[in-house]
Protein backbone atom coordinates (compact mmCIF):
# COMPACT_ATOMS: atom_id res chain seq x y z
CA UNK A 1 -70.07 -107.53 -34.08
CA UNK A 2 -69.63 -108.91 -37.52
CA UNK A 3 -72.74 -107.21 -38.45
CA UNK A 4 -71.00 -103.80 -37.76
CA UNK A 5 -67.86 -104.66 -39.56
CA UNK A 6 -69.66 -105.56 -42.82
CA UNK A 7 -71.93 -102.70 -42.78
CA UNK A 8 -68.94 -100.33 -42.83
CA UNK A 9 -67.33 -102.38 -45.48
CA UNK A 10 -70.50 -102.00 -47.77
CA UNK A 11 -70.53 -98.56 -46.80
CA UNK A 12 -67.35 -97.28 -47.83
CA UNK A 13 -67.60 -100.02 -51.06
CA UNK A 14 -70.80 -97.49 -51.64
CA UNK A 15 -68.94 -94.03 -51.40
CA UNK A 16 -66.22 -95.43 -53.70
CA UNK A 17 -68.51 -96.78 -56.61
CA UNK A 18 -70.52 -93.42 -56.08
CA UNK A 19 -68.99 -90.37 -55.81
CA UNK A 20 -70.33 -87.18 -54.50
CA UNK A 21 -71.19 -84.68 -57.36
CA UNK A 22 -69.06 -81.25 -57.36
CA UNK A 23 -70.92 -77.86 -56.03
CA UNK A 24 -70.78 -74.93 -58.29
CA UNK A 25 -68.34 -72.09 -57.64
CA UNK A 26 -69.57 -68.90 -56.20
CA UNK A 27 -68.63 -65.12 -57.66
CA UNK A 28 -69.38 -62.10 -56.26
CA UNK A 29 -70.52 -59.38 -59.36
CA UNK A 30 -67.48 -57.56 -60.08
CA UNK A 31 -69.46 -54.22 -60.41
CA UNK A 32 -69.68 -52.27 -57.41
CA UNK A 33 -72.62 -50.68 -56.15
CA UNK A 34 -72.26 -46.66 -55.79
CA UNK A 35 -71.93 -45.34 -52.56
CA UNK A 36 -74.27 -42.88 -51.78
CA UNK A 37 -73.36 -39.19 -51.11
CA UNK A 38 -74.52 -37.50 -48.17
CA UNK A 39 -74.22 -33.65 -48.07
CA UNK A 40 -74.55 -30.74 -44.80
CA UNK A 41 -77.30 -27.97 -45.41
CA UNK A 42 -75.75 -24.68 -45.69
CA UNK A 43 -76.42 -23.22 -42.63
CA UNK A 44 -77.17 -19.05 -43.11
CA UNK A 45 -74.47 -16.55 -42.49
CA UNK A 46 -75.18 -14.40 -38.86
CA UNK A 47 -74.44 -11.21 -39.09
CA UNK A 48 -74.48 -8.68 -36.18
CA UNK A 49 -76.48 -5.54 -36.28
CA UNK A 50 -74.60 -2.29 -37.51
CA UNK A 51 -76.20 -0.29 -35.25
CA UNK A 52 -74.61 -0.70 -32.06
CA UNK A 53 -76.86 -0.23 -28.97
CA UNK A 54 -76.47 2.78 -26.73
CA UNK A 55 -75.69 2.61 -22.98
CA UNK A 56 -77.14 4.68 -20.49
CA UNK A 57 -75.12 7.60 -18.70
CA UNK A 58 -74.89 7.52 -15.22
CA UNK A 59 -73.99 10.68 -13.36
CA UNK A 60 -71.72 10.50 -10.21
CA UNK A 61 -73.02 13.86 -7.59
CA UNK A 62 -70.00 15.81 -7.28
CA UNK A 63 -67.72 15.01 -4.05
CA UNK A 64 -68.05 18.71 -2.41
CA UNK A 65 -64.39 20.15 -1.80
CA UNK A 66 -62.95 19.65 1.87
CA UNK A 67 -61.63 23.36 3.35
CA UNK A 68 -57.65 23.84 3.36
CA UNK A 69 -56.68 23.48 6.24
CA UNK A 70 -53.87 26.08 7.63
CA UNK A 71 -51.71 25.94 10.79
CA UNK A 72 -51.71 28.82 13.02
CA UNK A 73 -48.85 31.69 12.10
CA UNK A 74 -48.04 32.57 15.23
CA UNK A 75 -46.43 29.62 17.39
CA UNK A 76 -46.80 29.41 20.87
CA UNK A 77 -43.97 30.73 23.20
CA UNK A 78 -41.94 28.26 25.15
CA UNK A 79 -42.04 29.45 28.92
CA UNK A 80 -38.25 29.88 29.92
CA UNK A 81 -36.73 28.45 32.62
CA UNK A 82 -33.68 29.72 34.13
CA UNK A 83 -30.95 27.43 35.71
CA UNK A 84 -28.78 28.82 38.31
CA UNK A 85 -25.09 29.50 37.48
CA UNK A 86 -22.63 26.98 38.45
CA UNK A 87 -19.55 28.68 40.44
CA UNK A 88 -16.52 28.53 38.86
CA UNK A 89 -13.81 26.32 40.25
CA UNK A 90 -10.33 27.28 41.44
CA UNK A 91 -7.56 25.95 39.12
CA UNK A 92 -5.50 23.98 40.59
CA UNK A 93 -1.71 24.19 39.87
CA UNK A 94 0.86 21.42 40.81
CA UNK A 95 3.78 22.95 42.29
CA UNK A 96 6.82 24.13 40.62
CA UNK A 97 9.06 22.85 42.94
CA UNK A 98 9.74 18.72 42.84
CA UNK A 99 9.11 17.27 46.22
CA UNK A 100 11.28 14.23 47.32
CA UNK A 101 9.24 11.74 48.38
CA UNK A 102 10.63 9.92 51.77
CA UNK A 103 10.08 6.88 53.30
CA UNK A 104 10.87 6.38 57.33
CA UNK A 105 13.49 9.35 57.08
CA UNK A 106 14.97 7.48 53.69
CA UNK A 107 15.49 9.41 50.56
CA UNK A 108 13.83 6.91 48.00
CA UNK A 109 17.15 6.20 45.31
CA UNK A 110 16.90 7.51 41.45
CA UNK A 111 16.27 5.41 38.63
CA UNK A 112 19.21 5.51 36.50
CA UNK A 113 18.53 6.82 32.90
CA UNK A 114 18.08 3.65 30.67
CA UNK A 115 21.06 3.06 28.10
CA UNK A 116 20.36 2.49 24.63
CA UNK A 117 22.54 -0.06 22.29
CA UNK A 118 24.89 2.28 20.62
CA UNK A 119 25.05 4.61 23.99
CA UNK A 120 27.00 1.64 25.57
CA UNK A 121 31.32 1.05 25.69
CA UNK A 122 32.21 -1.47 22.76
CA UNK A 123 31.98 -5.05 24.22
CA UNK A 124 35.93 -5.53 23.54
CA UNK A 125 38.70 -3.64 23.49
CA UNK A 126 38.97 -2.92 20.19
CA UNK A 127 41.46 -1.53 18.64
CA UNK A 128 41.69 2.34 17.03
CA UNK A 129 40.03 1.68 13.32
CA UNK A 130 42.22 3.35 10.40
CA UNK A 131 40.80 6.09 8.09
CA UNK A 132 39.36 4.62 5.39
CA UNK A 133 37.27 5.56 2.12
CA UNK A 134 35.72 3.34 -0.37
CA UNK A 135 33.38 3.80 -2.67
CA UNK A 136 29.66 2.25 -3.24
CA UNK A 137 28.79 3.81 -6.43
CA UNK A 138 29.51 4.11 -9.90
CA UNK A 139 32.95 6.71 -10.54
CA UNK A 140 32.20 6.27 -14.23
CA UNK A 141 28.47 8.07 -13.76
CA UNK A 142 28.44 9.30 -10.16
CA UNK A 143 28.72 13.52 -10.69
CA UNK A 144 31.00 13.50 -7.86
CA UNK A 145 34.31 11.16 -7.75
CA UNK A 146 36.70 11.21 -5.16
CA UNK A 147 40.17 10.34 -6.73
CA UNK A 148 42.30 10.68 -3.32
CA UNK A 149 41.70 11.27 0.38
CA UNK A 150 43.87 10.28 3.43
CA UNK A 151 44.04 11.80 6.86
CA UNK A 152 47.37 11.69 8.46
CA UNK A 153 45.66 12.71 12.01
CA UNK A 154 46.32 9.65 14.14
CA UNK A 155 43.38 7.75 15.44
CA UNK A 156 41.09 7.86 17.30
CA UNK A 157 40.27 11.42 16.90
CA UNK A 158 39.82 13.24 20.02
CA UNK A 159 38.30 16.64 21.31
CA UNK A 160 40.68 19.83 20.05
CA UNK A 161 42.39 17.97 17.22
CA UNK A 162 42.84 20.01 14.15
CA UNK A 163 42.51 17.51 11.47
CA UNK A 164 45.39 17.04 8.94
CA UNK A 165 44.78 15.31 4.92
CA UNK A 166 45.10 15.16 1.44
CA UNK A 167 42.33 14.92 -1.02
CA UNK A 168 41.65 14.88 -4.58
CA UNK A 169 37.89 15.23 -5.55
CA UNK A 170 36.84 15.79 -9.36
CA UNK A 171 33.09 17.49 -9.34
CA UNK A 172 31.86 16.28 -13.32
CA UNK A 173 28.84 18.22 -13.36
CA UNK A 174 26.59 21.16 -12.01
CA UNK A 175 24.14 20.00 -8.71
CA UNK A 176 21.57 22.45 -8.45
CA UNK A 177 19.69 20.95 -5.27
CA UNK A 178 21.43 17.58 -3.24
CA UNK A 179 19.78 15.29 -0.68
CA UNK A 180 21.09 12.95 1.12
CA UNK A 181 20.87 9.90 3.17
CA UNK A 182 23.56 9.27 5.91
CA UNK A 183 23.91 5.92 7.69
CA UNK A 184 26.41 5.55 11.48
CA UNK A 185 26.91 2.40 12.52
CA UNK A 186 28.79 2.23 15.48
CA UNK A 187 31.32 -0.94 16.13
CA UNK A 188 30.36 -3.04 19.12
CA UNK A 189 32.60 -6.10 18.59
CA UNK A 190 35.02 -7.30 15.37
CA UNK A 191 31.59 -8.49 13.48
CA UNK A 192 28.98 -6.72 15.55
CA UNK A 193 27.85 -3.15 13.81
CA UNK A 194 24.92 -0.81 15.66
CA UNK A 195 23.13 1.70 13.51
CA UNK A 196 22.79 4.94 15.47
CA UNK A 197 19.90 6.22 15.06
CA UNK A 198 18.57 10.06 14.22
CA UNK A 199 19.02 12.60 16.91
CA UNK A 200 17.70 16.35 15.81
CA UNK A 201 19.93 16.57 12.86
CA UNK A 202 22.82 14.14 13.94
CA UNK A 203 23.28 10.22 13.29
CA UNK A 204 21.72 7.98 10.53
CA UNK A 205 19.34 10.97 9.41
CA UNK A 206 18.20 11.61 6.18
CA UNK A 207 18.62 15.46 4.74
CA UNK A 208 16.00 16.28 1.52
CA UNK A 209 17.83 20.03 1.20
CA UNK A 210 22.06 19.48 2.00
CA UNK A 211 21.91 23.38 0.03
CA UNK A 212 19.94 24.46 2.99
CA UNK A 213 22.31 23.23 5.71
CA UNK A 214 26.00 24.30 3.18
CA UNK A 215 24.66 27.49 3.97
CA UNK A 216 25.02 27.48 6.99
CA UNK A 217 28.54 27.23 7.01
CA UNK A 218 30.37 30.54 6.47
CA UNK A 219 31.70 31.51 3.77
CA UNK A 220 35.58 31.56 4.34
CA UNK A 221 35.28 27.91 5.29
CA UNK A 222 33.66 26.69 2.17
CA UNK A 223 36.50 29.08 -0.04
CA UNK A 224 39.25 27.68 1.76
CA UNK A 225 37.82 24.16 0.79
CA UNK A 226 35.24 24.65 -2.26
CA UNK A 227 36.89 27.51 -3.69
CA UNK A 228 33.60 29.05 -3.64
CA UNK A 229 30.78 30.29 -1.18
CA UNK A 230 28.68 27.15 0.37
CA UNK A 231 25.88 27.67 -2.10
CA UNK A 232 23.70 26.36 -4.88
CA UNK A 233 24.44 25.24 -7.42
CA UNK A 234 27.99 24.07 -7.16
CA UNK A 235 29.57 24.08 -10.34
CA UNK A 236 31.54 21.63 -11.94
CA UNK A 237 35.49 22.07 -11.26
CA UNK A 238 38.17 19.85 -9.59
CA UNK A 239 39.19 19.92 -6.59
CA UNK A 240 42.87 19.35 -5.33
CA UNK A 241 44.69 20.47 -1.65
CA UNK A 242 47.39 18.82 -0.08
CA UNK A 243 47.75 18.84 3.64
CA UNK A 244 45.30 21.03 4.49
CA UNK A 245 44.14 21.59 7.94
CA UNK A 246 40.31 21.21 9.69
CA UNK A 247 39.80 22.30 13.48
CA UNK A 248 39.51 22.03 16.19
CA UNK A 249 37.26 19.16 16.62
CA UNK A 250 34.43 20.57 19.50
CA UNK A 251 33.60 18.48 22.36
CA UNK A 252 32.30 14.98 21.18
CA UNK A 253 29.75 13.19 23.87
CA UNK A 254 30.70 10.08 25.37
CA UNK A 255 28.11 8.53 23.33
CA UNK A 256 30.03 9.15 19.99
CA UNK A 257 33.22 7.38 21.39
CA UNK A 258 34.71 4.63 19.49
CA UNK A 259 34.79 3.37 15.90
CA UNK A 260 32.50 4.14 13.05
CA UNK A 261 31.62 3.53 9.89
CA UNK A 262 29.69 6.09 8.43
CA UNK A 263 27.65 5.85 4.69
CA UNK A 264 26.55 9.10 2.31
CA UNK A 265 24.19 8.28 -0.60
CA UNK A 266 24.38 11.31 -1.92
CA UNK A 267 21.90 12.34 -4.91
CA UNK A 268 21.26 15.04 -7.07
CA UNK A 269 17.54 16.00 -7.22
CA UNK A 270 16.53 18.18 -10.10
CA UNK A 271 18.17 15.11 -12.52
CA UNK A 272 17.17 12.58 -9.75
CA UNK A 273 20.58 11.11 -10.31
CA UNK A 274 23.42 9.63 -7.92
CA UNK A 275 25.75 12.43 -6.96
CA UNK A 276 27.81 10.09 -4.94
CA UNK A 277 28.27 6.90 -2.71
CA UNK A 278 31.27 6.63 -0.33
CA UNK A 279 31.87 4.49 2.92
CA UNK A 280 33.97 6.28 5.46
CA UNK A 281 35.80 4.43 8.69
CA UNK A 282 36.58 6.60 11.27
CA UNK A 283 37.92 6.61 15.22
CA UNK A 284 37.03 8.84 17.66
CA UNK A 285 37.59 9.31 21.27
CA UNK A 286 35.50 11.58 24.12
């Protein structure tokens, strides 16, 4: 063991008395070797021939036409087959004459007619309404304004009375052709109001020519009244009679009995303005 331990001693005593000689540094020539160039063949331009090779026709056989075909002119007649006549019928006809049915020796009772709204009595007793007229429309533009009109005639109005008033009415300009729409209501209670409706040319009806139905009213009437015949166009004039007297008031249905209130939009057509509006309360009695 001591053997080994002075060997290495010697040893390294060696490499440090001795030193190992330096190696030469090694440079690579600067210059560098040129690389060599490699360069493609030209390869020769191909060209097509000019002259361009022909093909060979081929001829199709004609296709030989097909005949026109063509139908026959002259159709073939239908045979005809005759169906026997049917007989007439008799007409039957109801007869004229109604028969009464009956039922074990019993006459079978009739329906009673049904009863509209406004054909019924008032459901009170209401009093007689007062004449009354008010206007709906506009006095300072309406062509027709109605300064005064009362009816002394005591109400309700009944069958035969001639009927006795003052009125004032101021006509401000020319109507050439009126219509008119006319509202009944007919009074059923103190708050309760029925519209009657149009029947022919009476009740809430509306009337596209009045000029049509003034003349229809002859013409000492309208003078006594108007002033003038009952025809279009009504000029412009006032119009002012004091107790003057209408009559007799025909027969009035029972329908038509009690108190009314009765509305005329009146307007005139060719300027398609208002002619007049007025509300009129009435009383009348079958």
């Amino acid at each position: 063991m001591r053997a080994i331990i002075f060997a290495a001693v010697l040893l390294v005593a060696a490499y440090a008395a001795f030193p190992m000689p330096k190696m030469p540094k090694f440079e690579f020539p600067k210059a560098k070797a040129p690389a060599h160039k490699f360069e493609m063949p030209k390869m020769p331009k191909f060209e097509f021939p000019k002259k361009q090779v022909k093909t060979a026709k081929v001829e199709m056989p004609q296709i030989p036409k097909m005949p026109k075909f063509e139908f026959p002119k002259k159709q073939v007649e239908t045979a005809k087959v005759e169906m026997p006549k049917i007989p007439k019928m008799p007409k039957f006809e109801f007869p004229k004459h109604k028969v009464q049915p009956q039922v074990s020796g019993m006459e079978i009772p009739k329906i009673p007619k049904a009863v509209m709204p406004w054909e019924m009595p008032p459901n009170a007793d209401l009093p007689p309404i007062n004449f009354s007229i008010t206007n709906c429309g506009d006095p300072n533009t309406d062509f027709v304004v109605v300064k005064k009109a009362e009816v002394t005639t005591p109400m309700p109005i009944h069958e035969g009375d001639y009927i006795t008033g003052s009125f004032d009415v101021s006509i401000v300009n020319d109507m050439k052709s009126i219509s008119a729409s006319v509202t009944i209501e007919k009074q059923m209670s103190e708050t309760q109001w029925i519209k009657v409706p149009c029947l022919g040319k009476v009740g809430s009806c509306n009337y596209p020519d009045v000029c049509s139905l003034l003349s229809e009213i002859p013409a000492d009437k309208c003078k006594a009244v108007l002033g003038q015949d009952c025809q279009c166009p009504i000029k412009a004039r006032d119009i002012k009679m004091d107790n003057v007297k209408v009559g007799p008031v025909p027969k009035i249905p029972s329908m038509f009995s009690g108190n009314f209130r009765v509305t005329v939009n009146a307007m005139e057509t060719s300027t398609q303005k208002r002619a007049a509006c007025y509300v009129v309360t009435a009383s009348v009695s079958a």
